[in-house]
C-alpha atoms as a PDB file:
ATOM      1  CA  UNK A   1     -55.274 -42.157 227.726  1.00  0.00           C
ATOM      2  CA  UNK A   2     -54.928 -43.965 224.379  1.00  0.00           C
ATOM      3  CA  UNK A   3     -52.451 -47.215 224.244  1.00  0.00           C
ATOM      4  CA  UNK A   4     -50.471 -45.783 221.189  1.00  0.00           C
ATOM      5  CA  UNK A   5     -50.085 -41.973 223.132  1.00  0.00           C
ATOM      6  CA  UNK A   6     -49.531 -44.106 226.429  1.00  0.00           C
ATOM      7  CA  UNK A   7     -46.535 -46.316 224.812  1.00  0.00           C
ATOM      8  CA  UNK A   8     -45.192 -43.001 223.750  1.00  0.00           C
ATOM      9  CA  UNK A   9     -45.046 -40.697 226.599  1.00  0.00           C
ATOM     10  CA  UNK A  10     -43.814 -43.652 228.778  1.00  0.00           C
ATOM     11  CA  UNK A  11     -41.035 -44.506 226.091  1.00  0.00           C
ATOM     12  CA  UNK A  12     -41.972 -48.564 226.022  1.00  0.00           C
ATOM     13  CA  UNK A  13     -41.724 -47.512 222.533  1.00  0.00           C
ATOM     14  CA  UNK A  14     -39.950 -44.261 220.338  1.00  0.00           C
ATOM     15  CA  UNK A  15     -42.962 -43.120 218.252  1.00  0.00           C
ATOM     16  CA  UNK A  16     -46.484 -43.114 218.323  1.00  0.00           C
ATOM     17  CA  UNK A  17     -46.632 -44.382 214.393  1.00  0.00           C
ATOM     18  CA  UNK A  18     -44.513 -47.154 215.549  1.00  0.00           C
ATOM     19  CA  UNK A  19     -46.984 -48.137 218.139  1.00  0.00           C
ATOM     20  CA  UNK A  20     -50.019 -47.828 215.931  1.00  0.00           C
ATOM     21  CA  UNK A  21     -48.100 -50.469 213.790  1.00  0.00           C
ATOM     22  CA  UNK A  22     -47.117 -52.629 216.201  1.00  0.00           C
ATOM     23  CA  UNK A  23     -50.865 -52.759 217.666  1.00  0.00           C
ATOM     24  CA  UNK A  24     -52.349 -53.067 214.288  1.00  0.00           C
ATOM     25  CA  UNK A  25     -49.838 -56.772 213.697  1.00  0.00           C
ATOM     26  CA  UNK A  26     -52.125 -58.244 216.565  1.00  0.00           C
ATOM     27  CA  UNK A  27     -48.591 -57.831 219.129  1.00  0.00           C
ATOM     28  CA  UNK A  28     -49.607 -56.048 221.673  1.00  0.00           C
ATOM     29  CA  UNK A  29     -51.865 -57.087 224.566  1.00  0.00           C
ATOM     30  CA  UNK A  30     -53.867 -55.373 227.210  1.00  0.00           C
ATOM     31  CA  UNK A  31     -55.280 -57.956 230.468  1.00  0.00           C
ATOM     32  CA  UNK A  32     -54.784 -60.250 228.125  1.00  0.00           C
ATOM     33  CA  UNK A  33     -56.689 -59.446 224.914  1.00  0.00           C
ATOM     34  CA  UNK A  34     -55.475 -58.083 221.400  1.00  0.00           C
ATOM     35  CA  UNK A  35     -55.344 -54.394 222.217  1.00  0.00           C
ATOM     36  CA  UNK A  36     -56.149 -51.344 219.288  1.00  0.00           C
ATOM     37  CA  UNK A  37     -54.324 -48.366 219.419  1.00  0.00           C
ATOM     38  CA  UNK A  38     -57.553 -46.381 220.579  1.00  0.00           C
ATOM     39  CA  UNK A  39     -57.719 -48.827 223.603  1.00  0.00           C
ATOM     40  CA  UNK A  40     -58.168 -46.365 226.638  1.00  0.00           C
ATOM     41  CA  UNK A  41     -55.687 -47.353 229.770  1.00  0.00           C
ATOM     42  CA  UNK A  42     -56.254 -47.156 233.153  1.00  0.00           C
ATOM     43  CA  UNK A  43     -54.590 -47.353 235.740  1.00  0.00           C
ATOM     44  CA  UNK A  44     -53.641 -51.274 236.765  1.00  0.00           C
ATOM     45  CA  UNK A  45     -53.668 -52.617 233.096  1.00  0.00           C
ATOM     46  CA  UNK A  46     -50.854 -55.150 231.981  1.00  0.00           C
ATOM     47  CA  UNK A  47     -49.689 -54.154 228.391  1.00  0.00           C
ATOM     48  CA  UNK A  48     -47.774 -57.020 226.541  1.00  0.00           C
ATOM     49  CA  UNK A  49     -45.570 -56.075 224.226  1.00  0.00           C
ATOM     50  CA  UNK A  50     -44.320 -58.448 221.514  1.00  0.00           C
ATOM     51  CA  UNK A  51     -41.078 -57.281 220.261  1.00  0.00           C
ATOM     52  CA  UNK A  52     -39.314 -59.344 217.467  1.00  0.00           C
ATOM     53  CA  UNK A  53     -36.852 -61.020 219.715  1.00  0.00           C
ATOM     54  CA  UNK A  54     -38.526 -60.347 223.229  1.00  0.00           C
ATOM     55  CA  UNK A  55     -41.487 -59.893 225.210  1.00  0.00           C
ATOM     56  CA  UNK A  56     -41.634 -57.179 227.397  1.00  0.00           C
ATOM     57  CA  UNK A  57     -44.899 -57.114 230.257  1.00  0.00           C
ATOM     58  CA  UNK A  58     -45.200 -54.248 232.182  1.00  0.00           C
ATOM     59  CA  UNK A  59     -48.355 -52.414 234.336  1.00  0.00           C
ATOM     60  CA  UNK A  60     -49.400 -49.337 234.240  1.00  0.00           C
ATOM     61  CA  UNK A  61     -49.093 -47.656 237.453  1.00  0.00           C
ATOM     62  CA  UNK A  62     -50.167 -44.167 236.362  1.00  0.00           C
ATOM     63  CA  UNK A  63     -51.488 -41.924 233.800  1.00  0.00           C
ATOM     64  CA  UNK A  64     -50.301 -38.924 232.928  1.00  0.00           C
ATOM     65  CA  UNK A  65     -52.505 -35.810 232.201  1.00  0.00           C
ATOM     66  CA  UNK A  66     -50.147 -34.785 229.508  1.00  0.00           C
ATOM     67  CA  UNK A  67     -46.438 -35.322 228.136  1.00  0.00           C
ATOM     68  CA  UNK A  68     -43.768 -36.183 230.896  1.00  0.00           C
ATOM     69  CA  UNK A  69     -39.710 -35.800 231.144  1.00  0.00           C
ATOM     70  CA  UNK A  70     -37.567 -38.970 230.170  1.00  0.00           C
ATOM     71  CA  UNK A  71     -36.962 -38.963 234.195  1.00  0.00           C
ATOM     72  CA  UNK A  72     -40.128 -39.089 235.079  1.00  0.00           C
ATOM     73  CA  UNK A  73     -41.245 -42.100 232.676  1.00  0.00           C
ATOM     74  CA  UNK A  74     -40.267 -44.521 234.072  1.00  0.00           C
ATOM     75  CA  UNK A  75     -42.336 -44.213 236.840  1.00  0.00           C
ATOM     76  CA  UNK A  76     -45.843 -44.627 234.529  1.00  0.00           C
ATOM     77  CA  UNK A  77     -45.041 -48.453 234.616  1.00  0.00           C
ATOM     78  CA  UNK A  78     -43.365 -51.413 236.182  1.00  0.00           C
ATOM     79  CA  UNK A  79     -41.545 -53.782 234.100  1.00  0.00           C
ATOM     80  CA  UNK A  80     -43.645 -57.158 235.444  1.00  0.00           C
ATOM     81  CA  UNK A  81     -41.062 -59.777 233.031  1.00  0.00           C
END
């Protein structure tokens, strides 16, 4: 799954433009590198995600065939710091 749709169905962040953005300012990082929005996750990655007051790191535990319900999301990823 991309890192833009992934950010979106797991709610890290609202909107799939927003995460596009964010990726294209250099602020988000995947096992450590600069990460594009086409970036394909898998399972085990460590997504950084430079927010302007905060750093969020989390890994993905899962990925999900298609969209998922706000209860379930949380569940795609564990909040590392």
């Amino acid at each position: 799954m991309r890192l833009d749709k992934f950010l979106k169905v797991s709610r890290l962040i609202k909107r799939r433009t927003v995460a596009n953005e964010v990726s294209d300012m250099g602020r988000i990082l995947v096992n450590g590198n600069q990460a594009k929005a086409a970036k394909q996750l898998k399972e085990g990655d460590i997504i950084e995600i430079e927010y302007a007051n905060r750093k969020v790191c989390a890994k993905v535990l899962r990925i999900p065939q298609n969209n998922v319900s706000v209860q379930e999301a949380p569940t795609l990823y564990e909040i590392i710091e």
